[in-house]
Protein backbone atom coordinates (compact mmCIF):
# COMPACT_ATOMS: atom_id res chain seq x y z
CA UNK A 1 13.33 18.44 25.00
CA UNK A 2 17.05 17.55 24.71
CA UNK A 3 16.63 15.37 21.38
CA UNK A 4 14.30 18.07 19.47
CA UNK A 5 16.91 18.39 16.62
CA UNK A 6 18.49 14.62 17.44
CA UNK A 7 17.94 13.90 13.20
CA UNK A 8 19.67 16.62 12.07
CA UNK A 9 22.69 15.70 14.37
CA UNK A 10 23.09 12.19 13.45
CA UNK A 11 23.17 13.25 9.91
CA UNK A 12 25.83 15.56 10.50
CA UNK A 13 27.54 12.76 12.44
CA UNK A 14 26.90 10.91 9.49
CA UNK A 15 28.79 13.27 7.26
CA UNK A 16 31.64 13.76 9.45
CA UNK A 17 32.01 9.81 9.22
CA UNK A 18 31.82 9.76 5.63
CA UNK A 19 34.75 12.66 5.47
CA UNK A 20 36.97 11.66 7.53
CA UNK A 21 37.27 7.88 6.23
CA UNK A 22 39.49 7.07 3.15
CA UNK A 23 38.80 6.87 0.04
CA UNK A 24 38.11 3.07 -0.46
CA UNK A 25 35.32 2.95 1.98
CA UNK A 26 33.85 6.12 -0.08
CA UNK A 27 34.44 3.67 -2.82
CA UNK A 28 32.42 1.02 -1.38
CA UNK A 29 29.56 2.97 -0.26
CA UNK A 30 29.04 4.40 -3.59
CA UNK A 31 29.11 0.52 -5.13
CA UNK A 32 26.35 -0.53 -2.66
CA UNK A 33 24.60 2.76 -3.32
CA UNK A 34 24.40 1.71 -7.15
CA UNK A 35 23.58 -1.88 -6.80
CA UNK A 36 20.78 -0.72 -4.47
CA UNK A 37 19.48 1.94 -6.79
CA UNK A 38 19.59 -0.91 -9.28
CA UNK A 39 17.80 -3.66 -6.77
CA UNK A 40 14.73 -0.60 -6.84
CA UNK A 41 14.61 -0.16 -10.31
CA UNK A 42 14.62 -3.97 -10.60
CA UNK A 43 11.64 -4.32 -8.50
CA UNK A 44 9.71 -2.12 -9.80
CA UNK A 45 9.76 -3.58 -13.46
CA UNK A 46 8.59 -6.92 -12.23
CA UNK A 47 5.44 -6.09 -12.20
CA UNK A 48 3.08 -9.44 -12.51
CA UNK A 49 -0.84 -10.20 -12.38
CA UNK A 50 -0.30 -10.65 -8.96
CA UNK A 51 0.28 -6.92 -8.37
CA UNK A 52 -2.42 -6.09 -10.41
CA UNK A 53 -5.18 -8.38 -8.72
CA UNK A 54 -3.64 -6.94 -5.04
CA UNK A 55 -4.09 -3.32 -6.36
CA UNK A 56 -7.71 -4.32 -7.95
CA UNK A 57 -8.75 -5.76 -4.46
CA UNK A 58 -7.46 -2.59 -2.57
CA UNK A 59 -9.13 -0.31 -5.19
CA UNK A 60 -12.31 -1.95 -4.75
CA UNK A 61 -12.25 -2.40 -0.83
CA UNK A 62 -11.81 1.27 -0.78
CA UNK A 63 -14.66 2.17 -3.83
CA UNK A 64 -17.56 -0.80 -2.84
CA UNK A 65 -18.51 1.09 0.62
CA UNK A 66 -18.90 4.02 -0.73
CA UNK A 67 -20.81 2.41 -4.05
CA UNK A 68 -22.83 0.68 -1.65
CA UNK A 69 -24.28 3.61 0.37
CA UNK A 70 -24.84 5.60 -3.02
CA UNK A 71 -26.97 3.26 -4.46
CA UNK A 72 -29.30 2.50 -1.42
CA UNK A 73 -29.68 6.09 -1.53
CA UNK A 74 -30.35 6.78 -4.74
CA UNK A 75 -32.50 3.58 -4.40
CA UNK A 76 -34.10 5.12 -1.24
CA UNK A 77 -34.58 8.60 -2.69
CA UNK A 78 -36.30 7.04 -6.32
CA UNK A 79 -39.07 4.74 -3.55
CA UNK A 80 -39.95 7.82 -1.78
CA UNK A 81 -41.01 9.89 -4.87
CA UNK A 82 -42.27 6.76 -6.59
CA UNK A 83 -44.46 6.40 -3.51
CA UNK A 84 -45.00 10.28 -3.22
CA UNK A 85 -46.44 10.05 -6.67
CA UNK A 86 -48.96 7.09 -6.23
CA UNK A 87 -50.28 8.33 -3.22
């Protein structure tokens, strides 16, 4: 009950910190903001055939179950008639 807005106040904290020091350690946040913004956009352009095959196998893990139960149904649903119709 006390820490329902706990967040908001360390980001204000947060600020406060960020006003109050000089301007070299403003300085230095902003240079590890960039190279960090920079590490992201790095990482995100390597993108190899391992990435590919990972997001293939996750794609299909997801899909096959599904695939699965719609064919035995479909498969199910074509035997009845077929039998239906020969009987």
């Amino acid at each position: 009950m006390f820490f329902i807005h706990k967040d908001q106040v360390d980001k204000d904290v947060e600020k406060i910190r960020e006003y109050t020091l000089g301007p070299e350690h403003l300085e230095k946040k902003l240079i590890k903001e960039a190279e960090d913004t920079r590490k992201r956009k790095e990482n995100v352009s390597e993108f190899t055939w391992k990435d590919v095959l990972a997001m293939t196998i996750a794609i299909i893990q997801v899909i096959l179950p599904f695939l699965i139960v719609f064919i035995l149904a479909m498969t199910a649903a074509w035997f009845f008639f077929w039998y239906m119709a020969h009987h």
